[in-house]
C-alpha atoms as a PDB file:
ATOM      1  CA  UNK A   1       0.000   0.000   0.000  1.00  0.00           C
ATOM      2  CA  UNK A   2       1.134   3.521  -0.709  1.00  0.00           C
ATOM      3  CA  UNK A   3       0.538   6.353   1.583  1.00  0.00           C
ATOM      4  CA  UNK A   4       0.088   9.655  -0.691  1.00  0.00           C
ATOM      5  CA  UNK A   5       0.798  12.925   1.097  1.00  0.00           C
ATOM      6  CA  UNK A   6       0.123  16.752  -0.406  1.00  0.00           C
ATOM      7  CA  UNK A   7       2.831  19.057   0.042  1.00  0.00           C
ATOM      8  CA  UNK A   8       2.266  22.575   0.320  1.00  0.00           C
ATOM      9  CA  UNK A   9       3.776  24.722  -2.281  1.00  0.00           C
ATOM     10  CA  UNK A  10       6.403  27.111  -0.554  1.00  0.00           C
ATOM     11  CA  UNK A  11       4.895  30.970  -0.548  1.00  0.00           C
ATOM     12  CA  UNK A  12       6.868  33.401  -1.819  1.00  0.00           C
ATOM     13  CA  UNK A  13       8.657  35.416   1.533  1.00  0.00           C
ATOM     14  CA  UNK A  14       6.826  38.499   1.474  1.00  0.00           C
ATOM     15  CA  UNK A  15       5.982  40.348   4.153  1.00  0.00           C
ATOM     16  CA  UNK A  16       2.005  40.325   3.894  1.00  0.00           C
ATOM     17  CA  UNK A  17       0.972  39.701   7.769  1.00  0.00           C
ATOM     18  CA  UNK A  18      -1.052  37.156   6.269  1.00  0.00           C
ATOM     19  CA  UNK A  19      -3.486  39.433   4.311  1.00  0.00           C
ATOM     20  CA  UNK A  20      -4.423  38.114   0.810  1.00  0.00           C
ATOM     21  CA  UNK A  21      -3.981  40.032  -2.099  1.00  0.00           C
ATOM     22  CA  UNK A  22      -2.667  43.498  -2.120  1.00  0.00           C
ATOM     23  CA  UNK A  23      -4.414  46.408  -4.004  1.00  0.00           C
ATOM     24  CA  UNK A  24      -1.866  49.761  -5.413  1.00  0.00           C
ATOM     25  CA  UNK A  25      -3.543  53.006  -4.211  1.00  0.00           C
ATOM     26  CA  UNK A  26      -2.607  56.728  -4.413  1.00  0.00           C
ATOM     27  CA  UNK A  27      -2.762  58.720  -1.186  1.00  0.00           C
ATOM     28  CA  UNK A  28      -1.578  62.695  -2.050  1.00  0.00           C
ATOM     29  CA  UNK A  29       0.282  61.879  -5.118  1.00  0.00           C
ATOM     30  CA  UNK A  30       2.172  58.853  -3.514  1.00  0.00           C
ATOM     31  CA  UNK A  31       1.708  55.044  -4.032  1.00  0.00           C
ATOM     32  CA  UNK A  32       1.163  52.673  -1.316  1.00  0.00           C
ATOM     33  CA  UNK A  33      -0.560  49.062  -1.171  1.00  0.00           C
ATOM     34  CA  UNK A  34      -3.843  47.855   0.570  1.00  0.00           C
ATOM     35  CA  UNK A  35      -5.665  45.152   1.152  1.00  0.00           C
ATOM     36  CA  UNK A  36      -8.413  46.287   1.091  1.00  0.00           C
ATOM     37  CA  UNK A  37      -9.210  49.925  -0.371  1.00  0.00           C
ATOM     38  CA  UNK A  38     -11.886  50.747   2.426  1.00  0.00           C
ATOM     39  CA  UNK A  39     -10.826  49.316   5.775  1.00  0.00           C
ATOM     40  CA  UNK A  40      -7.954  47.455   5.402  1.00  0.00           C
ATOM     41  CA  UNK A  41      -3.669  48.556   6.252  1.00  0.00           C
ATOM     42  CA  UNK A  42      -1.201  50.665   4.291  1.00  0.00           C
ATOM     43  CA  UNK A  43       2.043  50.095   3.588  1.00  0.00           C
ATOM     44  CA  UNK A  44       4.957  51.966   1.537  1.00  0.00           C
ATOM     45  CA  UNK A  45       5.983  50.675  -2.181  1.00  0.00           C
ATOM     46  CA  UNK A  46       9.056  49.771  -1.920  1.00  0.00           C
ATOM     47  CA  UNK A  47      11.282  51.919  -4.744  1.00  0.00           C
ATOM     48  CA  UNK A  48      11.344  48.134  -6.348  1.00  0.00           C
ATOM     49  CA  UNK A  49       7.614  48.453  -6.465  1.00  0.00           C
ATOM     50  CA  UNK A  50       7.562  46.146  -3.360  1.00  0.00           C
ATOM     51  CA  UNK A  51       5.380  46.036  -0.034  1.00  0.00           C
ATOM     52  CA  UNK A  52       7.403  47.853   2.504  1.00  0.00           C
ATOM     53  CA  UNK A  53       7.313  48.917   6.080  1.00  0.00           C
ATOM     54  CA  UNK A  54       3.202  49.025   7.791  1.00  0.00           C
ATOM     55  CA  UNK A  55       2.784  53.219   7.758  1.00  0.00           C
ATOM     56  CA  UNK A  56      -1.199  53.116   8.396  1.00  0.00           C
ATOM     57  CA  UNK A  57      -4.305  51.791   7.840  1.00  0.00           C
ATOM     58  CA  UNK A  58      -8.094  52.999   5.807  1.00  0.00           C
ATOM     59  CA  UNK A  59     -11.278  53.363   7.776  1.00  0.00           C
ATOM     60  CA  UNK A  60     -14.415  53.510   5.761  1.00  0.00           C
ATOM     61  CA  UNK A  61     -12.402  54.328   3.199  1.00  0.00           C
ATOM     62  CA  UNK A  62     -10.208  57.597   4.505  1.00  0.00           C
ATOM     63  CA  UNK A  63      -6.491  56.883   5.519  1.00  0.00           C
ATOM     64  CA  UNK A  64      -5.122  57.179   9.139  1.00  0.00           C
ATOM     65  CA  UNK A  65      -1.335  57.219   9.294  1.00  0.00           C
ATOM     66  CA  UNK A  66       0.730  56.238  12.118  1.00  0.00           C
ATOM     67  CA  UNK A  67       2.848  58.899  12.675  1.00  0.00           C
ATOM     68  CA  UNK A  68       0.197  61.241  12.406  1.00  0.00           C
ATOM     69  CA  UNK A  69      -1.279  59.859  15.750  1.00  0.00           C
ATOM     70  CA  UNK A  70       1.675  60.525  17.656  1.00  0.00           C
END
């Protein structure tokens, strides 16, 4: 008898904090990524176009940064 087993196929090592698909947006002229474009988190783009650091987040759709809370 044979025993199959599935292997998960590795994920690429990108830092998504387990959120699913990302979403571009522009916030005053600037890029940033989402996921989800009306209450989800912000991040930077990367200059490669990648998700960077966490900088804030969308509530009913307007954006709240971090460092304006301070």
């Amino acid at each position: 008898a044979s025993i199959e087993t599935e292997t998960k196929p590795e994920e690429p090592e990108e830092e998504e904090d387990d959120e699913g698909e990302l979403f571009e947006i522009e916030i005053d002229d600037k890029t940033y990524c989402t996921n989800d474009d009306q209450n989800g988190f912000i991040w930077e783009m990367t200059e490669e176009g990648e998700q960077g650091e966490k900088v804030g987040y969308l509530k009913d759709g307007d954006a709240f940064f971090y460092e304006d809370e301070n």
